[in-house]
Protein backbone atom coordinates (compact mmCIF):
# COMPACT_ATOMS: atom_id res chain seq x y z
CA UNK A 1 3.56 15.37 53.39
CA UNK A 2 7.12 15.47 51.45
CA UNK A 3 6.38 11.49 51.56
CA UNK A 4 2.98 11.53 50.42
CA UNK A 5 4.08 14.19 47.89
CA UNK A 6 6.84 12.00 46.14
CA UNK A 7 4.46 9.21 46.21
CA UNK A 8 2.06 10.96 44.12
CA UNK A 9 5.29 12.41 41.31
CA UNK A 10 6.20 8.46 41.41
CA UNK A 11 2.85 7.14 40.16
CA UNK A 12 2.86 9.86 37.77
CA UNK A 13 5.60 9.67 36.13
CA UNK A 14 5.32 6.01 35.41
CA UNK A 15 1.42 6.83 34.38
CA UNK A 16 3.10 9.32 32.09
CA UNK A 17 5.88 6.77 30.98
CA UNK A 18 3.28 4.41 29.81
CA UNK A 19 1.13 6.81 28.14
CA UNK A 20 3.86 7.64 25.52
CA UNK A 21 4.80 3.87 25.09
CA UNK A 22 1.06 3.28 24.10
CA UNK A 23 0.34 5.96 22.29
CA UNK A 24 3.66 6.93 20.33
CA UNK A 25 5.05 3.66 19.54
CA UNK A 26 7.80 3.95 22.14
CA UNK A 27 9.27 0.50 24.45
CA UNK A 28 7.32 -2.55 22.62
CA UNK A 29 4.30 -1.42 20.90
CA UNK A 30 4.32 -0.30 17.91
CA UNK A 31 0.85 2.02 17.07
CA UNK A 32 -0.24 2.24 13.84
CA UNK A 33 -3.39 4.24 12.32
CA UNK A 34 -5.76 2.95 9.74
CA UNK A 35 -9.28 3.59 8.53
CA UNK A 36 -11.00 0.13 8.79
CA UNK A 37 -13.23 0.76 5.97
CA UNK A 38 -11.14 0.17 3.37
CA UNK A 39 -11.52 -3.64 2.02
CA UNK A 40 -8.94 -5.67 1.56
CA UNK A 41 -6.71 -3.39 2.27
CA UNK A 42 -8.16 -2.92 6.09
CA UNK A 43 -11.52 -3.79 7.18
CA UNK A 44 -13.50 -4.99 9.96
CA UNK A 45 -13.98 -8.95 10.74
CA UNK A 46 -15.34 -10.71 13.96
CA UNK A 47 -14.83 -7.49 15.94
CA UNK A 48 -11.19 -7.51 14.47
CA UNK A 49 -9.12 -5.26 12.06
CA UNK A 50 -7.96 -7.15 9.17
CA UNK A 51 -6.42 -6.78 5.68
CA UNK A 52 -3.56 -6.73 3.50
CA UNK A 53 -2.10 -3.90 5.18
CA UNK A 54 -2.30 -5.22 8.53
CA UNK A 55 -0.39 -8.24 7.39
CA UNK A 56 2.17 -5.89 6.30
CA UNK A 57 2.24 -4.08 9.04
CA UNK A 58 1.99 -7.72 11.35
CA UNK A 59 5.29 -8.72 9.20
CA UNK A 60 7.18 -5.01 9.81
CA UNK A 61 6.31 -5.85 13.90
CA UNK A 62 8.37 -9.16 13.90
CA UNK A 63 11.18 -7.67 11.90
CA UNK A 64 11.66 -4.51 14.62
CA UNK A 65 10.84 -7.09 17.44
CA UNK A 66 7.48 -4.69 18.50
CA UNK A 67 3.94 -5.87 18.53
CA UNK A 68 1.79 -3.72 16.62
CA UNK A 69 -1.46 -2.15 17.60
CA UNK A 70 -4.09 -0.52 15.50
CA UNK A 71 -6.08 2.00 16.07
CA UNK A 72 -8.83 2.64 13.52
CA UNK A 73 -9.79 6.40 12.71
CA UNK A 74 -10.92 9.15 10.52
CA UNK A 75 -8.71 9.04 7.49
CA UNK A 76 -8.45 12.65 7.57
CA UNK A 77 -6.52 12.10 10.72
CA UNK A 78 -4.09 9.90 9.90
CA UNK A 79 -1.22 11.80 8.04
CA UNK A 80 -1.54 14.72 10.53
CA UNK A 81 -1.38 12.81 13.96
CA UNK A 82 1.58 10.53 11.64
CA UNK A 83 3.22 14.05 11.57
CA UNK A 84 3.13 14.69 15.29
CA UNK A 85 4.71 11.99 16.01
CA UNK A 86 2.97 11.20 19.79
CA UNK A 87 -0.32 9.53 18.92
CA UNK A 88 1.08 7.29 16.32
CA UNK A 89 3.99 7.10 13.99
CA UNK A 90 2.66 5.13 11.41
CA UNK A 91 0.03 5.11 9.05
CA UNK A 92 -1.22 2.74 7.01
CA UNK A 93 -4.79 2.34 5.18
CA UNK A 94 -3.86 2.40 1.28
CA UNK A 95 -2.35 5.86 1.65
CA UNK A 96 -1.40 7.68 -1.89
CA UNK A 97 1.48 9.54 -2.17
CA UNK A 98 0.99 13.13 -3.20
CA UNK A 99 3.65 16.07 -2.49
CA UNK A 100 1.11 17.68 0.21
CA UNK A 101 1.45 14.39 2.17
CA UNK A 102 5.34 14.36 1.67
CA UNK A 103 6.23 17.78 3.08
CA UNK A 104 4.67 16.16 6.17
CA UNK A 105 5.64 12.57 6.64
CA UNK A 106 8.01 9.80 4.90
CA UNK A 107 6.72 7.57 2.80
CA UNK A 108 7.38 3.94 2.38
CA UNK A 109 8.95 2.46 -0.97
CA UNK A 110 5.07 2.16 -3.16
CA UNK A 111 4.01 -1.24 -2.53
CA UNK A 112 0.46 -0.98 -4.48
CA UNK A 113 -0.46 0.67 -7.73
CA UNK A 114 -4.25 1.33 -8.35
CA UNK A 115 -6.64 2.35 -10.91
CA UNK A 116 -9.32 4.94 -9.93
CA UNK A 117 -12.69 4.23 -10.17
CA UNK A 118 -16.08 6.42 -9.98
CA UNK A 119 -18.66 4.66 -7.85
CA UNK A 120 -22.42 6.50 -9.40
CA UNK A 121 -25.90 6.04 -9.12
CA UNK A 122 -27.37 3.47 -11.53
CA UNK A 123 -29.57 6.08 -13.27
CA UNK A 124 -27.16 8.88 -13.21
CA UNK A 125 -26.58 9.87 -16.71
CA UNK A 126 -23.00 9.59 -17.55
CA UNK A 127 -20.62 12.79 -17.97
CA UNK A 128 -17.27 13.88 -17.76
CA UNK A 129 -15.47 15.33 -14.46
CA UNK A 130 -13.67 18.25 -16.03
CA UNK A 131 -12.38 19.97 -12.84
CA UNK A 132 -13.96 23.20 -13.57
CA UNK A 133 -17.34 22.84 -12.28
CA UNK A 134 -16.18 20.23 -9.21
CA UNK A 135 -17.04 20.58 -5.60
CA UNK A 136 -14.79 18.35 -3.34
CA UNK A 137 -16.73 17.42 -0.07
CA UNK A 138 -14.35 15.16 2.28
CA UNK A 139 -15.82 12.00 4.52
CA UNK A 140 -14.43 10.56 7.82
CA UNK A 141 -15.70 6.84 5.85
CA UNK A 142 -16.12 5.22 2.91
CA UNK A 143 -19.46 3.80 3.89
CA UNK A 144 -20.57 7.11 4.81
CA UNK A 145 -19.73 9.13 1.40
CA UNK A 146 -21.00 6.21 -0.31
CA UNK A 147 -24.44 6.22 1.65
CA UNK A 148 -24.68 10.21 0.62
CA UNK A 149 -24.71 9.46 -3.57
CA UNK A 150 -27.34 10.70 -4.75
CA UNK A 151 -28.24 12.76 -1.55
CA UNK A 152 -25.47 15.67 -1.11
CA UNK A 153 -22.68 14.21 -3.65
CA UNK A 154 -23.13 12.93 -7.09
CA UNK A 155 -20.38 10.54 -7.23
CA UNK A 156 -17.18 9.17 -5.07
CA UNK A 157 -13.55 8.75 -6.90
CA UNK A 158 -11.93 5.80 -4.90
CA UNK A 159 -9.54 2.94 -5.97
CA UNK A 160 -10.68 0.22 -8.03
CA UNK A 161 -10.79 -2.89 -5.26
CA UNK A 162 -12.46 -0.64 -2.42
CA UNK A 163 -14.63 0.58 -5.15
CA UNK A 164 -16.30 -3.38 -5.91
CA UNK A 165 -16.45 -4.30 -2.92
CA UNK A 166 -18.11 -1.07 -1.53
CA UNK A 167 -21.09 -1.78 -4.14
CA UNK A 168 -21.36 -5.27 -4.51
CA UNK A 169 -24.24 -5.79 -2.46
CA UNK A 170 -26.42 -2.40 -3.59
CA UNK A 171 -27.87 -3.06 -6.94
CA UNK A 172 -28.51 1.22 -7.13
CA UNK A 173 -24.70 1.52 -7.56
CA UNK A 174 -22.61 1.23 -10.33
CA UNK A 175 -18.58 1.83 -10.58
CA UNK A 176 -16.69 2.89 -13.40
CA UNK A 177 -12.60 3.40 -14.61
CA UNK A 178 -11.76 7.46 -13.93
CA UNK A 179 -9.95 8.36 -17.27
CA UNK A 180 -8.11 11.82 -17.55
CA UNK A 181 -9.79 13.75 -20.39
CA UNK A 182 -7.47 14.54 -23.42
CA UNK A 183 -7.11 17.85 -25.49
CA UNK A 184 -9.31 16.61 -27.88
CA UNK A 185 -11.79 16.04 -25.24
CA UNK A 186 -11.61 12.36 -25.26
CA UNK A 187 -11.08 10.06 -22.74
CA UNK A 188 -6.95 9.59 -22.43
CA UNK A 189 -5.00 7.12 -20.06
CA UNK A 190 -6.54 5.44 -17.23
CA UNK A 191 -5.95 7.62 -13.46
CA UNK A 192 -3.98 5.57 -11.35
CA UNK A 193 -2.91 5.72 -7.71
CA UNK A 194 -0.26 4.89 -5.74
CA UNK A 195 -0.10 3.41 -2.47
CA UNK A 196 2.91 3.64 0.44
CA UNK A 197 2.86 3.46 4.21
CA UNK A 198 3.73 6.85 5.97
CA UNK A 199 5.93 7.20 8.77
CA UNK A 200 6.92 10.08 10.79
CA UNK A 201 9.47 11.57 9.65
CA UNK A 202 12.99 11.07 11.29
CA UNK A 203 11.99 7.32 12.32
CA UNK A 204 14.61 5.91 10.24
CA UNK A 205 14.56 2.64 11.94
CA UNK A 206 11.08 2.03 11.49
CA UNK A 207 10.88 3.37 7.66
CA UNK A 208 14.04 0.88 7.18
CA UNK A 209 12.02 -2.38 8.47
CA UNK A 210 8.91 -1.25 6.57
CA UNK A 211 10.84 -0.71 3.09
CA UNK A 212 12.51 -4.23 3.62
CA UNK A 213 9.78 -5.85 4.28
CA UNK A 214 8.04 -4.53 1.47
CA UNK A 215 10.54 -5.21 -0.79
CA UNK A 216 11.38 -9.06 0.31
CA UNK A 217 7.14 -8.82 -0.64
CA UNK A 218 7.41 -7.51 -3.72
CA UNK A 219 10.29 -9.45 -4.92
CA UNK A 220 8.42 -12.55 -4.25
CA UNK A 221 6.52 -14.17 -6.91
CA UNK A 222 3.83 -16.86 -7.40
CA UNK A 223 3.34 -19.43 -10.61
CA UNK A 224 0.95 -16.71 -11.86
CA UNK A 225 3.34 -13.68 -11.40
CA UNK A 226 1.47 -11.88 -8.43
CA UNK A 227 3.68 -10.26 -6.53
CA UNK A 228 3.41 -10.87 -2.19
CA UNK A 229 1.43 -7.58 -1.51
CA UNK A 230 -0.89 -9.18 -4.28
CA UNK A 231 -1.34 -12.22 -3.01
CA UNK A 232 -2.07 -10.73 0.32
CA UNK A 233 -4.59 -8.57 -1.55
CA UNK A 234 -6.41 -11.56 -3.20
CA UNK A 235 -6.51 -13.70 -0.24
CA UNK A 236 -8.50 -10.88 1.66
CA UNK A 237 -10.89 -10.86 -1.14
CA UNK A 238 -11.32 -14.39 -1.48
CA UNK A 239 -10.06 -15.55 -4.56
């Protein structure tokens, strides 16, 4: 019985022991979380998670020596399990960086800076979003919040890339720049986001390979100026 007893402690402790190399990142895998619904930056092709983020992400694996897997969730989930530390210690799907997120994980040097766009039904009449009168209602994906305009939402604020190509093939949607309103009531500058890849917090050695790699990206420069991230950006979208 003592036998059949260790037996049983052996097998689980190297079940165990290969649980938390899947699933935190530990021995040679590297986990990362993303919301694949969130062209170019991640989306869905031939079965397969794709984008300029995954590239990054692809490039951050060969400098720590780790393949990378991705696991593609509810966005809402991806800063919190990040946090934890066990599921995953990275996240990246076009994160921005706001000082709730910060308190929680670290973010990566900004590697993307966006303008915000309004996505609206073609026969909405237009209006301004004053922030008094605003009700926020919060979507596990894109697709899904889009699919409810007109229904239970009025509009979705999203990033200007994600924005085209989340309407370009439905003729009822239009999208829009977001501008912050000015004391005179007037449109003012254009609302911009920006984008970094969050890690959990005390993974130095994995913040240090992102941030170099995005750097040694952003450093390097085509004939037309666009930076690496940006060229990874347009090549996902084609042009």
């Amino acid at each position: 019985m003592k036998k059949f007893l260790c037996m049983i402690l052996a097998v689980l402790t190297a079940a165990c022991a290969m649980g938390m190399a899947a699933c935190g990142g530990n021995g040679n895998t590297l986990i990362v979380y993303t919301e694949a619904g969130f062209a170019p930056f991640e989306y869905i092709k031939d079965s397969k998670i794709v984008g300029a983020d995954v590239d990054i992400m692809n490039l951050v694996g060969e400098e720590l020596g780790m393949s990378v897997q991705f696991e593609n969730v509810a966005f809402d989930q991806i800063v919190d399990t990040v946090s934890a530390g066990k599921l995953a210690k990275v996240g990246a799907a076009g994160i921005s960086i706001t000082e709730e997120r910060k308190e929680k994980v670290a973010f990566s040097v900004p590697y993307y800076t966006a303008n915000l766009f309004v996505i609206y039904q073609v026969t909405a009449e237009g209006g301004v979003l004053d922030g008094k009168n605003v009700t926020k209602t919060g979507y596990d994906a894109l697709s899904t919040a889009v699919a409810d305009i007109g229904l239970n939402i009025d509009v979705v604020i999203i990033d200007e890339l994600p924005a085209k190509q989340l309407i370009k093939d439905n003729s009822k949607l239009k999208c829009a720049p977001l501008y912050y309103q000015g004391a005179d009531g007037e449109a003012d500058e254009a609302a911009v986001d920006e984008y970094a890849i969050c890690v959990t917090k005390g993974e130095t050695e994995i913040l240090n390979a992102i941030n170099k790699v995005l750097n040694a990206l952003l450093a390097e420069t085509d004939e037309n100026g666009n930076n690496g991230v940006e060229q990874l950006v347009m090549e996902h979208l084609g042009v």
